[in-house]
PDB file of N, CA and C in Angstrom:
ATOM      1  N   UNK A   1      68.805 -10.553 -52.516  1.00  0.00           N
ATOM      2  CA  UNK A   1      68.253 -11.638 -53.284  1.00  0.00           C
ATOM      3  C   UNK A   1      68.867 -12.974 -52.878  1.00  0.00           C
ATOM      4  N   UNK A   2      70.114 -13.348 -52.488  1.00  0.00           N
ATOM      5  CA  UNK A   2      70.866 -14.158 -52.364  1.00  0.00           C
ATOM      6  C   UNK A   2      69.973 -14.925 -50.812  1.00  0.00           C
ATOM      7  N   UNK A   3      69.791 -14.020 -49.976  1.00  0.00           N
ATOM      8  CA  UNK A   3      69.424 -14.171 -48.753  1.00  0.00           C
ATOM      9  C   UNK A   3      67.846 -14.635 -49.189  1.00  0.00           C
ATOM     10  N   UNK A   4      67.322 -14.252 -49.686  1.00  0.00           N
ATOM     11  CA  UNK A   4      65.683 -14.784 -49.889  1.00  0.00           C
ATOM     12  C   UNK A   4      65.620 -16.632 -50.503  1.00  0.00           C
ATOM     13  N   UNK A   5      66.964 -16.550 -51.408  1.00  0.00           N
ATOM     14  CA  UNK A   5      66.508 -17.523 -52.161  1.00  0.00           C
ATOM     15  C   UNK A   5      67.562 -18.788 -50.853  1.00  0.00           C
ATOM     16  N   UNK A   6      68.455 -18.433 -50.528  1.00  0.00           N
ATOM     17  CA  UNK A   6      68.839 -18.989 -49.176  1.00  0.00           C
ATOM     18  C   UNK A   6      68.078 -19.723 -47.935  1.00  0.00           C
ATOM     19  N   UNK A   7      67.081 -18.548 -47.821  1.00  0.00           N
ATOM     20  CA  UNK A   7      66.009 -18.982 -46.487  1.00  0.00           C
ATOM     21  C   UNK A   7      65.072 -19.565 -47.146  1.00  0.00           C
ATOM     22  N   UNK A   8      64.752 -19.681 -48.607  1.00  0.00           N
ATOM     23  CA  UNK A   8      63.922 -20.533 -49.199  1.00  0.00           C
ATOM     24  C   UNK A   8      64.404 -22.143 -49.147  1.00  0.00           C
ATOM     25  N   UNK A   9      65.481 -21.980 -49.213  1.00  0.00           N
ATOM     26  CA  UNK A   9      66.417 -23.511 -49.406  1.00  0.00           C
ATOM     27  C   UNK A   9      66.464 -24.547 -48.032  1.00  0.00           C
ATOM     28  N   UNK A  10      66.801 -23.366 -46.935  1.00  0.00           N
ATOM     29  CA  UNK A  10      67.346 -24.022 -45.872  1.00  0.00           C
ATOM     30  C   UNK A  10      65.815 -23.940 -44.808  1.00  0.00           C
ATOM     31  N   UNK A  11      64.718 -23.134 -45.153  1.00  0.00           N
ATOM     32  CA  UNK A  11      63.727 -23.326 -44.373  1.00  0.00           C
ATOM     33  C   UNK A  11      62.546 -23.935 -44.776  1.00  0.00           C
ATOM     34  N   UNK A  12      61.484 -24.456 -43.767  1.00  0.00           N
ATOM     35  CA  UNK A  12      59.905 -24.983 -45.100  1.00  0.00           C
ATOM     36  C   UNK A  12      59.335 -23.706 -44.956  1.00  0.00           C
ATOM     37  N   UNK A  13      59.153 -22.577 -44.074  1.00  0.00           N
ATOM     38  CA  UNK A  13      58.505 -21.618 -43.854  1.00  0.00           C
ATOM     39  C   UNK A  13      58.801 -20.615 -45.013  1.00  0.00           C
ATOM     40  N   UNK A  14      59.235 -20.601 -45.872  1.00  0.00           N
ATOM     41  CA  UNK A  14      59.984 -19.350 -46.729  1.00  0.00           C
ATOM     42  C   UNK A  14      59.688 -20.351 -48.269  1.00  0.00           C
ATOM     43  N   UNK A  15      59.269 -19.959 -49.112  1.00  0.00           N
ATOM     44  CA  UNK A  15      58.531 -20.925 -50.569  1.00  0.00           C
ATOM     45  C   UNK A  15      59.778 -19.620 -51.408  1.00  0.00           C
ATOM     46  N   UNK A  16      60.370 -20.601 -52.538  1.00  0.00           N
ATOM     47  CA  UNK A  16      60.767 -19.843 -53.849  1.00  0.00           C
ATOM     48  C   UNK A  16      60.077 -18.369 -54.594  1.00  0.00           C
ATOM     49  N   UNK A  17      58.830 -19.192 -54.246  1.00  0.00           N
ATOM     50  CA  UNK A  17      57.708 -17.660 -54.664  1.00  0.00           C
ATOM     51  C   UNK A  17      57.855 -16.759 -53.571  1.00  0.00           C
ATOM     52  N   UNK A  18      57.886 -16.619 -52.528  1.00  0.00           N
ATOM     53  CA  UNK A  18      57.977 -16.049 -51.387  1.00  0.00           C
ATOM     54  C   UNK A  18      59.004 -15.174 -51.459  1.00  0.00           C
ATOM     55  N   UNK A  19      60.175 -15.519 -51.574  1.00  0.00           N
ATOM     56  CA  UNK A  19      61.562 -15.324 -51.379  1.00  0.00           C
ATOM     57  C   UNK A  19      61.741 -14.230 -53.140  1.00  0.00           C
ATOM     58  N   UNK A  20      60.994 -14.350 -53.656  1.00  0.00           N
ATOM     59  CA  UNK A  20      61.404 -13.472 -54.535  1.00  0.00           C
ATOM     60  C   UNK A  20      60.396 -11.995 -54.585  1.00  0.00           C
ATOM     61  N   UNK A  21      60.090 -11.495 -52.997  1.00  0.00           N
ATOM     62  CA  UNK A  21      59.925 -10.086 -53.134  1.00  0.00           C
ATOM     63  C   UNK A  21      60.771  -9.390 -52.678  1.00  0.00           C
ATOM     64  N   UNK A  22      62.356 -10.386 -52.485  1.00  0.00           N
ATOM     65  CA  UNK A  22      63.722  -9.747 -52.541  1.00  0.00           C
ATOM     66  C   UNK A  22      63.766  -9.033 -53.694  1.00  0.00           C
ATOM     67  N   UNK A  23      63.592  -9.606 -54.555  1.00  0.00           N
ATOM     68  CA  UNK A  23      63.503  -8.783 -56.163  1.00  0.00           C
ATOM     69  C   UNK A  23      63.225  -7.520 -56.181  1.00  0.00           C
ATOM     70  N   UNK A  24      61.996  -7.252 -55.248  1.00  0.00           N
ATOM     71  CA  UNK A  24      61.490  -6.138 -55.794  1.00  0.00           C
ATOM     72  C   UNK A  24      62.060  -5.245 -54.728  1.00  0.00           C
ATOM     73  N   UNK A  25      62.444  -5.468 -53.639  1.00  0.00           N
ATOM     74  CA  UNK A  25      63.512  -5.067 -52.594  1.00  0.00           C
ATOM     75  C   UNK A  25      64.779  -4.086 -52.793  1.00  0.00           C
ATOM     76  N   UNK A  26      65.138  -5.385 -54.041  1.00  0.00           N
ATOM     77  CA  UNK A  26      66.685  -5.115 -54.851  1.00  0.00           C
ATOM     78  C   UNK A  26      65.866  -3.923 -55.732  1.00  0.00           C
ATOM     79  N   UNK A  27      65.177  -4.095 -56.966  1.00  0.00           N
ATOM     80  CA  UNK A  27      65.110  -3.104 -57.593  1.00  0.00           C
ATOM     81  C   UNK A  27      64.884  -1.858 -57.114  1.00  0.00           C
ATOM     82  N   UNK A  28      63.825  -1.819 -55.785  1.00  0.00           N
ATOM     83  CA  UNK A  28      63.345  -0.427 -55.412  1.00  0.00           C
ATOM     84  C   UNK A  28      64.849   0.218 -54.327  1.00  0.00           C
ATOM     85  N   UNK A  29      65.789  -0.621 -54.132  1.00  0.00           N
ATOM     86  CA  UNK A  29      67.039  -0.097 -53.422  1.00  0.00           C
ATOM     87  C   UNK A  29      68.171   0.101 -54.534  1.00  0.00           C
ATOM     88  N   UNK A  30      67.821  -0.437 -56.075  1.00  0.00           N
ATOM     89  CA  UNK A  30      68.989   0.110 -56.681  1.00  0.00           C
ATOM     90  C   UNK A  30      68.422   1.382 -57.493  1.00  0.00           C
ATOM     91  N   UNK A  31      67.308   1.924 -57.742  1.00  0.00           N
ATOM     92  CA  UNK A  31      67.222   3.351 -57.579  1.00  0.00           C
ATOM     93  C   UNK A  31      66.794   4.355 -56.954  1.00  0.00           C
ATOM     94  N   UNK A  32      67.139   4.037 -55.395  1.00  0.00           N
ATOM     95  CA  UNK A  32      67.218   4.384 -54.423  1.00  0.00           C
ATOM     96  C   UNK A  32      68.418   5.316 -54.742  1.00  0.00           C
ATOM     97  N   UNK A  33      69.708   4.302 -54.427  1.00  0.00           N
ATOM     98  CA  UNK A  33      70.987   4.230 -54.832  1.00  0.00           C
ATOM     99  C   UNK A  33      71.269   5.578 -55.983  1.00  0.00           C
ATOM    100  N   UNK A  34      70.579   4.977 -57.101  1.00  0.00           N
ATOM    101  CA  UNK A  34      71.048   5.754 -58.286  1.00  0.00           C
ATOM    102  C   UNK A  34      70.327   7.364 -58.209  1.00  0.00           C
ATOM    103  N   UNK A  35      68.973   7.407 -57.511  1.00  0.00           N
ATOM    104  CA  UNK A  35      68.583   9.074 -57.057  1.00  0.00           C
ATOM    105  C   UNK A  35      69.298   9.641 -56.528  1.00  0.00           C
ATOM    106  N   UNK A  36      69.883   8.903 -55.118  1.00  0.00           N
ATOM    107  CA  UNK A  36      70.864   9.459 -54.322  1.00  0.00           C
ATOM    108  C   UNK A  36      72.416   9.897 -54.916  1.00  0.00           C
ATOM    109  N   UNK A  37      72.568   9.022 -55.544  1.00  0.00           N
ATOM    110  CA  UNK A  37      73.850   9.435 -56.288  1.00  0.00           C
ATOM    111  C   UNK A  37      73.722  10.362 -57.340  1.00  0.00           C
ATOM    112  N   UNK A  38      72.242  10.600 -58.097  1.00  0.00           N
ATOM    113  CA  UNK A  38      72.487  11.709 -59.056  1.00  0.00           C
ATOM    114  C   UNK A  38      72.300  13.014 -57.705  1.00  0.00           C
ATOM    115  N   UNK A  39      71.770  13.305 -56.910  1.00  0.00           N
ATOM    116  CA  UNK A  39      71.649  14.281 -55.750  1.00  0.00           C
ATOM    117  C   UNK A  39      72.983  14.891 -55.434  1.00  0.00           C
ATOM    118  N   UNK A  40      73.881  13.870 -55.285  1.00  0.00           N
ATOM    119  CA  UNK A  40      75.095  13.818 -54.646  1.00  0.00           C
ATOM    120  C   UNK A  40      76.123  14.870 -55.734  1.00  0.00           C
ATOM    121  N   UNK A  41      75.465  14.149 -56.697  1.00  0.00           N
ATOM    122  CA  UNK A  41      76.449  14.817 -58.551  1.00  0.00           C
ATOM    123  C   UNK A  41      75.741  16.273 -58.047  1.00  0.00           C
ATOM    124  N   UNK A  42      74.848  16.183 -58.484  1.00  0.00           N
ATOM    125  CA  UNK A  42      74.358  17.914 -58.601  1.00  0.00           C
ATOM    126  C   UNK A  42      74.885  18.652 -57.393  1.00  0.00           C
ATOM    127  N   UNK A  43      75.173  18.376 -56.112  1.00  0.00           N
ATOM    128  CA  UNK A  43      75.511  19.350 -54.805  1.00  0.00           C
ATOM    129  C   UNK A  43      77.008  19.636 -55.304  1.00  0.00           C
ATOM    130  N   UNK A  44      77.598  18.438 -55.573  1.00  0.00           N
ATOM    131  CA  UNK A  44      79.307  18.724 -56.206  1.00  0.00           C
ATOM    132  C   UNK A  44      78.780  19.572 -57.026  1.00  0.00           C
ATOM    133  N   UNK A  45      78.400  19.368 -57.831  1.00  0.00           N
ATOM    134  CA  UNK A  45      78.083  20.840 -59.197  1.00  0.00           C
ATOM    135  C   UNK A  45      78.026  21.726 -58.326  1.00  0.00           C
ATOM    136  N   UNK A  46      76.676  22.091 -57.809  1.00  0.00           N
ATOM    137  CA  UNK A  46      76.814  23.170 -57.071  1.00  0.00           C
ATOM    138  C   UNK A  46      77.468  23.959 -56.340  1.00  0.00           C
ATOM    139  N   UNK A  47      78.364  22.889 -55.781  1.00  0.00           N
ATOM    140  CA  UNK A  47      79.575  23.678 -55.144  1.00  0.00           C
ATOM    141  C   UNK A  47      80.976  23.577 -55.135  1.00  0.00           C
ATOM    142  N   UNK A  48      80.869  23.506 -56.605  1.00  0.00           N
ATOM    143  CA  UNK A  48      82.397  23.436 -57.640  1.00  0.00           C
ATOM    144  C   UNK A  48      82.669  22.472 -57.382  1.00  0.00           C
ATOM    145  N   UNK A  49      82.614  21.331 -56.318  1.00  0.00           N
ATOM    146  CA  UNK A  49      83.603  20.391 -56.383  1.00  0.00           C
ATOM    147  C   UNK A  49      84.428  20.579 -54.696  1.00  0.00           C
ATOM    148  N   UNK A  50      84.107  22.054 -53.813  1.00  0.00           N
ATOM    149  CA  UNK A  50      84.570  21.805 -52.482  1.00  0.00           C
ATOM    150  C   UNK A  50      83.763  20.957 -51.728  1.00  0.00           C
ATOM    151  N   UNK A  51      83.160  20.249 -52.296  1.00  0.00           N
ATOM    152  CA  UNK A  51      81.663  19.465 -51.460  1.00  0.00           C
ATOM    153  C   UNK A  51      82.543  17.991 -50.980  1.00  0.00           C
ATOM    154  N   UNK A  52      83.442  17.583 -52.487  1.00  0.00           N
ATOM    155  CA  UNK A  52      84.216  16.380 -52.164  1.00  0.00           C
ATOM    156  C   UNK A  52      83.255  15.214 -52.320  1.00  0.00           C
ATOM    157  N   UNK A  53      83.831  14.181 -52.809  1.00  0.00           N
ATOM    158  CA  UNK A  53      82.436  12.834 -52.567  1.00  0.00           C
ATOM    159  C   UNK A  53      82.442  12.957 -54.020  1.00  0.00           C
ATOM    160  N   UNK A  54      82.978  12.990 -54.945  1.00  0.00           N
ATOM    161  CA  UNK A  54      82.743  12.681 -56.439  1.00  0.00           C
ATOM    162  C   UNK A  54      82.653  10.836 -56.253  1.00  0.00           C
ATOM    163  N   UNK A  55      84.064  10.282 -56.295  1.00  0.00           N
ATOM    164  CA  UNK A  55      83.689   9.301 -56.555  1.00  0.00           C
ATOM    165  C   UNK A  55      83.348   8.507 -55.562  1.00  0.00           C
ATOM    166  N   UNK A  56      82.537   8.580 -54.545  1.00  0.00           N
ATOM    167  CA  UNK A  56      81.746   7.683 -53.505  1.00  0.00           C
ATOM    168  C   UNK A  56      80.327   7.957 -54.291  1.00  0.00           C
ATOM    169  N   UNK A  57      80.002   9.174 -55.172  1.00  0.00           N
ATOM    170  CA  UNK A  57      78.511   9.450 -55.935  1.00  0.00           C
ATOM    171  C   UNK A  57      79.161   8.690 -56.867  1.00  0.00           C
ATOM    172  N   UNK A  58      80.075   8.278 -57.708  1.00  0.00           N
ATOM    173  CA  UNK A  58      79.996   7.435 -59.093  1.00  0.00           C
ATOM    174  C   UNK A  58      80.185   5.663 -58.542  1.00  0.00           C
ATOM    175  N   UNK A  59      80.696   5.370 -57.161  1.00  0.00           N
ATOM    176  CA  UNK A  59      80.591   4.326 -57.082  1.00  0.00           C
ATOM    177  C   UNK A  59      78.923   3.957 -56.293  1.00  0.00           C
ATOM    178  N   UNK A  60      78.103   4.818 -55.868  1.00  0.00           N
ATOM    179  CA  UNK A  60      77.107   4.734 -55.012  1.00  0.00           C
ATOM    180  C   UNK A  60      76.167   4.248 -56.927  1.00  0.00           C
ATOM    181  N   UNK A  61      76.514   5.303 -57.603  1.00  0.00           N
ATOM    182  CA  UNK A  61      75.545   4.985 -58.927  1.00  0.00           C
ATOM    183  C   UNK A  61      76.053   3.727 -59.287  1.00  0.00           C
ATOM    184  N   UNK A  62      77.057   3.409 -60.103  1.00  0.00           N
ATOM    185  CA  UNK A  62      77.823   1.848 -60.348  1.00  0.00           C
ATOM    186  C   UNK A  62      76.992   0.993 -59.547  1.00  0.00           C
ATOM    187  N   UNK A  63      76.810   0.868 -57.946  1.00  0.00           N
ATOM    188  CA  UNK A  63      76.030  -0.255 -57.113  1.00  0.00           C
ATOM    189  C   UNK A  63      74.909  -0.091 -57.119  1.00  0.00           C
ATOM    190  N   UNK A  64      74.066   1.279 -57.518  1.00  0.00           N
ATOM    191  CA  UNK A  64      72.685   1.074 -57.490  1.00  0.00           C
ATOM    192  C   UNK A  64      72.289   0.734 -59.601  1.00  0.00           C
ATOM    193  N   UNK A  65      73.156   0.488 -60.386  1.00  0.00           N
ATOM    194  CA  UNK A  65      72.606   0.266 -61.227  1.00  0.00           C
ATOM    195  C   UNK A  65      72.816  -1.184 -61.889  1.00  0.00           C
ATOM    196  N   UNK A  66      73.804  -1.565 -60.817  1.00  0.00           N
ATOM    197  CA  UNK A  66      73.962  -3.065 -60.799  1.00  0.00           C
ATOM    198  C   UNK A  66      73.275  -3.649 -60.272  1.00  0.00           C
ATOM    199  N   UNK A  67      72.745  -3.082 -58.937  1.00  0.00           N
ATOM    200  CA  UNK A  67      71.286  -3.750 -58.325  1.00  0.00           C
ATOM    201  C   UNK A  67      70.484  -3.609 -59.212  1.00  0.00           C
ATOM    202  N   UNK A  68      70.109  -3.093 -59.891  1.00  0.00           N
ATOM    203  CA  UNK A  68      68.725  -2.621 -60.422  1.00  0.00           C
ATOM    204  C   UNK A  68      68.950  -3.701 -61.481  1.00  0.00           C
ATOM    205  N   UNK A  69      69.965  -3.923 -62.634  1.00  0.00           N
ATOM    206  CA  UNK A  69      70.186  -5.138 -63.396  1.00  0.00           C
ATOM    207  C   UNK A  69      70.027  -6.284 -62.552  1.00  0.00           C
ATOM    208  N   UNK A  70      70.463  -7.030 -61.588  1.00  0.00           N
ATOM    209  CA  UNK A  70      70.887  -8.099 -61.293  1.00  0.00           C
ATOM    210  C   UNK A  70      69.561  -8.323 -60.728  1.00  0.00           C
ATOM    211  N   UNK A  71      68.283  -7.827 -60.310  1.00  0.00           N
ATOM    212  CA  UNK A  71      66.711  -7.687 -60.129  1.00  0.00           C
ATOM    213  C   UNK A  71      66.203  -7.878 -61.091  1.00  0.00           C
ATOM    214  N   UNK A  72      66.521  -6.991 -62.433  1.00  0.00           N
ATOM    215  CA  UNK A  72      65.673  -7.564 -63.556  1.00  0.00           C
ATOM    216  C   UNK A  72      66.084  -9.050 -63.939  1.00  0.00           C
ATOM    217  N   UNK A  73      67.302  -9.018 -63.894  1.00  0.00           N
ATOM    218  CA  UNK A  73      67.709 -10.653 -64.321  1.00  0.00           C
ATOM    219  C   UNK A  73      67.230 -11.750 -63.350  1.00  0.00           C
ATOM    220  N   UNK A  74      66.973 -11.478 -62.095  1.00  0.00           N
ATOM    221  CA  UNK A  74      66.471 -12.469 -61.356  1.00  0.00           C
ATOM    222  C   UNK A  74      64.899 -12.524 -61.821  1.00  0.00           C
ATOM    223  N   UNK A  75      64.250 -11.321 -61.669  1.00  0.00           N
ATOM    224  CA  UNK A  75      63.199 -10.979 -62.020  1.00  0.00           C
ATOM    225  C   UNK A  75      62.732 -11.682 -63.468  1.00  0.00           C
ATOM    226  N   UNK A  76      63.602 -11.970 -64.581  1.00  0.00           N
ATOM    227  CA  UNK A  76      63.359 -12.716 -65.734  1.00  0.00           C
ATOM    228  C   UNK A  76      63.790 -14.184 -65.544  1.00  0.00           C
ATOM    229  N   UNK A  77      64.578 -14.399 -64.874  1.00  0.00           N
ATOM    230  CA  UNK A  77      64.456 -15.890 -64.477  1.00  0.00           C
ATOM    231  C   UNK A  77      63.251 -16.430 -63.528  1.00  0.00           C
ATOM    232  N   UNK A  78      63.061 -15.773 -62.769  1.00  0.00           N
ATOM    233  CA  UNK A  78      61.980 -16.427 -61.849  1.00  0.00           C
ATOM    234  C   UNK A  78      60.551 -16.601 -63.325  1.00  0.00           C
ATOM    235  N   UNK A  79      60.556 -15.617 -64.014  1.00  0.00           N
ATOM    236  CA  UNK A  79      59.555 -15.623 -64.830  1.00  0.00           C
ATOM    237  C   UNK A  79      59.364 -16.675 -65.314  1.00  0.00           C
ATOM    238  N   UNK A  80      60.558 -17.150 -66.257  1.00  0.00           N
ATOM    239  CA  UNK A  80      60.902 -18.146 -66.947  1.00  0.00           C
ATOM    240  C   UNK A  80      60.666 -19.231 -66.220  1.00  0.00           C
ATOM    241  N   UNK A  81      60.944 -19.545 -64.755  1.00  0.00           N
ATOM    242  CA  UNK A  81      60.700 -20.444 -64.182  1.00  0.00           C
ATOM    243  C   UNK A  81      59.422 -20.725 -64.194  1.00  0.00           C
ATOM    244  N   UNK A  82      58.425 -19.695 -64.129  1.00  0.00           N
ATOM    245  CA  UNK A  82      57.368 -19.743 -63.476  1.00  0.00           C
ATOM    246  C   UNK A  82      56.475 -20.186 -64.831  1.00  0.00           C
ATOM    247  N   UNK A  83      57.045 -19.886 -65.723  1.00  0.00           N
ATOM    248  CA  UNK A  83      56.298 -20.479 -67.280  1.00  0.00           C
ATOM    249  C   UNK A  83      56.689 -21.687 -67.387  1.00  0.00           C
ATOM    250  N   UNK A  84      57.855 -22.476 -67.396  1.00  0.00           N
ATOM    251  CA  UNK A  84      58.056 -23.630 -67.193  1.00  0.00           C
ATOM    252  C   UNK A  84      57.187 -24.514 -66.451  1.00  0.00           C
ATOM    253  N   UNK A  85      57.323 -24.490 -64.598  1.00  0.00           N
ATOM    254  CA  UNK A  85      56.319 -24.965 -64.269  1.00  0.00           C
ATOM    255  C   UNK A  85      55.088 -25.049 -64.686  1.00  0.00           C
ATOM    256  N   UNK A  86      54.378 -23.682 -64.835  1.00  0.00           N
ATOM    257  CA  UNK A  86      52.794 -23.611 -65.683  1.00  0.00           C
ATOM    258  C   UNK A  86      52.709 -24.608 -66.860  1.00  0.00           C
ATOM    259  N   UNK A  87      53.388 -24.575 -67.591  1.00  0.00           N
ATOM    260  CA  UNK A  87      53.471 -25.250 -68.902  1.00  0.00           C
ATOM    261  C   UNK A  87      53.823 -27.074 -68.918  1.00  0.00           C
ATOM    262  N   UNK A  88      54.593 -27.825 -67.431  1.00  0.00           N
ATOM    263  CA  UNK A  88      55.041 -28.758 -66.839  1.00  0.00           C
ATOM    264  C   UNK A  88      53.615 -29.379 -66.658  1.00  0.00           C
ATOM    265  N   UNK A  89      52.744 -28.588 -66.006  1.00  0.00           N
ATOM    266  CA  UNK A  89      52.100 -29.633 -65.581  1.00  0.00           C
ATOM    267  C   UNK A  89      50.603 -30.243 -66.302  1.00  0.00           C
TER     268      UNK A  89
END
């Protein structure tokens, strides 16, 4: 997200509106993240725990469910923005 709204700033080719199907980028990669990490939980289950990788699966979930927040929150600001303008002019 950081990078979309970046190349929106520093280029004319890249529009604010443009730059925010990082959003949907971020959300569809933070439960990406969080499938993969419940996958990861269940194989440790499965195999008591000699599988190893517990907490690389609880920090893989932690980053995919912080992506997935920090998308909706961009995702509700751009909104907000986008009612503002509508309503601006």
């Amino acid at each position: 997200m950081p990078a979309g709204v970046l190349l929106a700033r520093e280029t004319e080719q890249v529009t604010l509106r443009l730059s925010t199907i990082s959003i949907a980028v971020a959300f569809l990669l933070g439960w990406i993240a969080i499938i993969l990490a419940r996958r990861a939980r269940e194989r440790i289950e499965l195999t008591i725990g000699r599988a190893g990788g517990a907490s690389t699966a609880r920090v893989g979930r932690l980053l995919g469910i912080l992506g997935v927040l920090l998308a909706i929150t961009a995702a509700l600001a751009v909104g907000f923005w986008g009612l503002l303008t509508l309503f601006a002019d």
